[in-house]
C-alpha atoms as a PDB file:
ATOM      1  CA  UNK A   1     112.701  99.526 111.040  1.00  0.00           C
ATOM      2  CA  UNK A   2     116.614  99.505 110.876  1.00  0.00           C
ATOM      3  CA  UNK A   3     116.755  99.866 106.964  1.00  0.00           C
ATOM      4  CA  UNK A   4     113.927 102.502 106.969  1.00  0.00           C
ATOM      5  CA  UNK A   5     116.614 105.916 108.204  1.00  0.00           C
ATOM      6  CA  UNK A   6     119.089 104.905 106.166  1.00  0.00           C
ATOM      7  CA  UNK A   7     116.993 103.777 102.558  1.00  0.00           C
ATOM      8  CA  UNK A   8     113.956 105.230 102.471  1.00  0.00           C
ATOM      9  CA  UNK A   9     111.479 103.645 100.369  1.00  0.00           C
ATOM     10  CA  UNK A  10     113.183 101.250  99.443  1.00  0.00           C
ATOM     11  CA  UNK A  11     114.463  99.914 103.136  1.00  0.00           C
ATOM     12  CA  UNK A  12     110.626  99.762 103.862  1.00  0.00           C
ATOM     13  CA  UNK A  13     110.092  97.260 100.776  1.00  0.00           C
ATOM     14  CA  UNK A  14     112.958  95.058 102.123  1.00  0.00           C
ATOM     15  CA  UNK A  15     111.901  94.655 105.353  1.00  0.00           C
ATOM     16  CA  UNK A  16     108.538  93.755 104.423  1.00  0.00           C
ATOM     17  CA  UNK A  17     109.509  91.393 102.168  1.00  0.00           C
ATOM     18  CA  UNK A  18     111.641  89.864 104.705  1.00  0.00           C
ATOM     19  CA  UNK A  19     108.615  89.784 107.025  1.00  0.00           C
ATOM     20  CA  UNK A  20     106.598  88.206 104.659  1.00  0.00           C
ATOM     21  CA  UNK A  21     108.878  85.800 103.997  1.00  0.00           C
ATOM     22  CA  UNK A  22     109.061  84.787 107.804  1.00  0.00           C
ATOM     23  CA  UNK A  23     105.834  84.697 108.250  1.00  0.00           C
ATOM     24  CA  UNK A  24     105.446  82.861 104.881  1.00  0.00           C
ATOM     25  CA  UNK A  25     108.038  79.950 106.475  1.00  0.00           C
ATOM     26  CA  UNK A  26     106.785  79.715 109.682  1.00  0.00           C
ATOM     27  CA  UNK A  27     103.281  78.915 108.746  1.00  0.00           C
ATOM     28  CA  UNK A  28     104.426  76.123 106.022  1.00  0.00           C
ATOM     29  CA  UNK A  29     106.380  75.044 109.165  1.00  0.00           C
ATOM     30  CA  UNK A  30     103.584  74.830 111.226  1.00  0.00           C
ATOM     31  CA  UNK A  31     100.909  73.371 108.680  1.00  0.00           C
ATOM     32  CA  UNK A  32     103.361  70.865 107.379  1.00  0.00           C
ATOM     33  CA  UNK A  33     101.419  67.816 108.938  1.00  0.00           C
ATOM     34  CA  UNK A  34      98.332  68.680 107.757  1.00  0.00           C
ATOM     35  CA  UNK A  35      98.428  69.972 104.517  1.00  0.00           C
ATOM     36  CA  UNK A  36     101.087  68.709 101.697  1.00  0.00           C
ATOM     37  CA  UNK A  37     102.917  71.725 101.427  1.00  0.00           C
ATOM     38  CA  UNK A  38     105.058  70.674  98.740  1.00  0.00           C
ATOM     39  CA  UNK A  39     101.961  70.250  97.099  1.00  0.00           C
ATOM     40  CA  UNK A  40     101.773  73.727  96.682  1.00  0.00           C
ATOM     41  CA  UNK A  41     105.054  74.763  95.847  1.00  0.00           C
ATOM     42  CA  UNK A  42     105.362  72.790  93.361  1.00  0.00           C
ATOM     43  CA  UNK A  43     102.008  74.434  91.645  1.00  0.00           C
ATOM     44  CA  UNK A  44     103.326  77.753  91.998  1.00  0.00           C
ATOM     45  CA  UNK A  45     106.395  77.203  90.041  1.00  0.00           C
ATOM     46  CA  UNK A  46     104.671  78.371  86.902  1.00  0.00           C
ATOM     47  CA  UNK A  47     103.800  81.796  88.862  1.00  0.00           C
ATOM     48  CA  UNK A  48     107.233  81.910  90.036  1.00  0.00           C
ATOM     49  CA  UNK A  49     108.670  81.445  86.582  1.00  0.00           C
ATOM     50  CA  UNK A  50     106.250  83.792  85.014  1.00  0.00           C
ATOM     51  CA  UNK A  51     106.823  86.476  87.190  1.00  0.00           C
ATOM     52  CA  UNK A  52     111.108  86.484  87.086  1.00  0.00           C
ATOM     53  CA  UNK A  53     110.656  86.374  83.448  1.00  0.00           C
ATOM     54  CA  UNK A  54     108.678  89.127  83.364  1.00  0.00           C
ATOM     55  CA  UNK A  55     111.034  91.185  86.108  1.00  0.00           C
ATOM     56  CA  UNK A  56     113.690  90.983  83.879  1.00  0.00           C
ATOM     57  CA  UNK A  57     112.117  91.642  80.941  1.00  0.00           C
ATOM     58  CA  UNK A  58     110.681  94.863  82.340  1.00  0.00           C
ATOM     59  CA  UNK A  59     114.326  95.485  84.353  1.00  0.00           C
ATOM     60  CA  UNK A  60     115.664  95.817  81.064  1.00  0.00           C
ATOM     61  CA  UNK A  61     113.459  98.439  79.176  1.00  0.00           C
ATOM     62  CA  UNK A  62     113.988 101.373  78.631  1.00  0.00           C
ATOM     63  CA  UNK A  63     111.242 103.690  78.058  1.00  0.00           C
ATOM     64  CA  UNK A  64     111.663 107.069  76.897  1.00  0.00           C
ATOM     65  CA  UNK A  65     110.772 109.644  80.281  1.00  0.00           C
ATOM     66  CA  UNK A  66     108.148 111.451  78.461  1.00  0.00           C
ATOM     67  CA  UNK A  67     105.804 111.367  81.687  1.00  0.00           C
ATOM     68  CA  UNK A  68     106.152 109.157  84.847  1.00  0.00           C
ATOM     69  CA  UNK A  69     102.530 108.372  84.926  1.00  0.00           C
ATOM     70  CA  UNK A  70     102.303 107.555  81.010  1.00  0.00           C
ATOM     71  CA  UNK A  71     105.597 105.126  82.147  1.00  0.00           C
ATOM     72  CA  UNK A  72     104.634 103.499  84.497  1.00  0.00           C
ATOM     73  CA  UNK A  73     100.663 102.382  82.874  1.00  0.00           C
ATOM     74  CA  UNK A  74     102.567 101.649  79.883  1.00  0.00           C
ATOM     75  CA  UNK A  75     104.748  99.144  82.502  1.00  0.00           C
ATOM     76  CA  UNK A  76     101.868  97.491  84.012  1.00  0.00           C
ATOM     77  CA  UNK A  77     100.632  96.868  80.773  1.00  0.00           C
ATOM     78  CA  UNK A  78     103.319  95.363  79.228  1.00  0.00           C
ATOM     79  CA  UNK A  79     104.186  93.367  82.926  1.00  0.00           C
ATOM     80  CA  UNK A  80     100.444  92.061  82.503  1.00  0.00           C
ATOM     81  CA  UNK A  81     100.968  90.821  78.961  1.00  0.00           C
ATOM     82  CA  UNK A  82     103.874  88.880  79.644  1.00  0.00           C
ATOM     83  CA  UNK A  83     102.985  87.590  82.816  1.00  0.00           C
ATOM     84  CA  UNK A  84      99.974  86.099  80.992  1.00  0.00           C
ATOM     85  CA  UNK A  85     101.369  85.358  78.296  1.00  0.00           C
ATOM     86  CA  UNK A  86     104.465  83.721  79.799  1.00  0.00           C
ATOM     87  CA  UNK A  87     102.392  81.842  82.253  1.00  0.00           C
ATOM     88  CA  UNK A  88      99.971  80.168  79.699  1.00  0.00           C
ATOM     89  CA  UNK A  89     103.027  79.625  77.198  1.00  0.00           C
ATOM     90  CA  UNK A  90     104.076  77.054  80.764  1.00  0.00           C
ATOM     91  CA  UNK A  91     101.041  75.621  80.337  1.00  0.00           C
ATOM     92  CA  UNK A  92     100.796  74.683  77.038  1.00  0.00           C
ATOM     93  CA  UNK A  93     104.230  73.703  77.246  1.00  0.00           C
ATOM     94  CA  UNK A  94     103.307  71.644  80.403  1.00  0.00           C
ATOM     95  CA  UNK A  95     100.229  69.617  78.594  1.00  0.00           C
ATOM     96  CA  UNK A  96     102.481  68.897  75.458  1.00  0.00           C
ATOM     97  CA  UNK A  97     105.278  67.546  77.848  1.00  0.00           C
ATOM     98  CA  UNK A  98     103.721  66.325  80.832  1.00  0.00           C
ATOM     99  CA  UNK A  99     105.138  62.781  80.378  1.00  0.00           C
ATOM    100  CA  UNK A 100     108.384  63.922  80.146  1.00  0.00           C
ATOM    101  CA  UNK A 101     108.497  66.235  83.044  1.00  0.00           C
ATOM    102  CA  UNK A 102     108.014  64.657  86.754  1.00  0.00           C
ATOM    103  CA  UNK A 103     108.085  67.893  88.259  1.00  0.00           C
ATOM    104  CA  UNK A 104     105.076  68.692  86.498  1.00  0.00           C
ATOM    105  CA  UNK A 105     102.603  65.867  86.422  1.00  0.00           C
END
């Protein structure tokens, strides 16, 4: 609520995400015991790289402003095709390697 009068939009994304993020932590806190938590962090890392990859990526082009709707489809597009594509290119990777990474066994 702080960030909201003074960013807008984008102080409302922030403090969500930092809500999430709490609430995120406290329940891995409190489910430690019973569930293997790192368990599951360690399966998301190929979500987690997949989706910075294709952040940046998509941070970094620039599409002409012809129309803001016609923009941002042809984004989500091109964010689905590399997140895909990124996060089966892991995979692959991780079969052909999976003796030679402990992370991902």
């Amino acid at each position: 609520m702080l960030l909201i009068p003074k960013l807008a939009s984008t102080g409302a994304a922030v403090g969500t995400l930092f809500a999430e993020a709490a609430v995120c932590i406290y329940q891995a806190v409190k489910v430690r015991k019973e569930i293997n938590t790192f368990k599951y962090f360690k399966n998301s890392i190929f979500f987690i790289i997949s989706g910075l990859i294709m952040y940046f990526i998509l941070k970094f082009i620039k599409l002409p402003i012809v129309n803001l709707i016609l923009n941002l489809f042809i984004e989500i597009v091109i964010g689905i095709v590399l997140y895909v594509g990124i996060y089966f290119g892991c995979l692959i990777i991780s079969k052909l390697f999976k003796n030679k990474f402990a992370l991902i066994k």
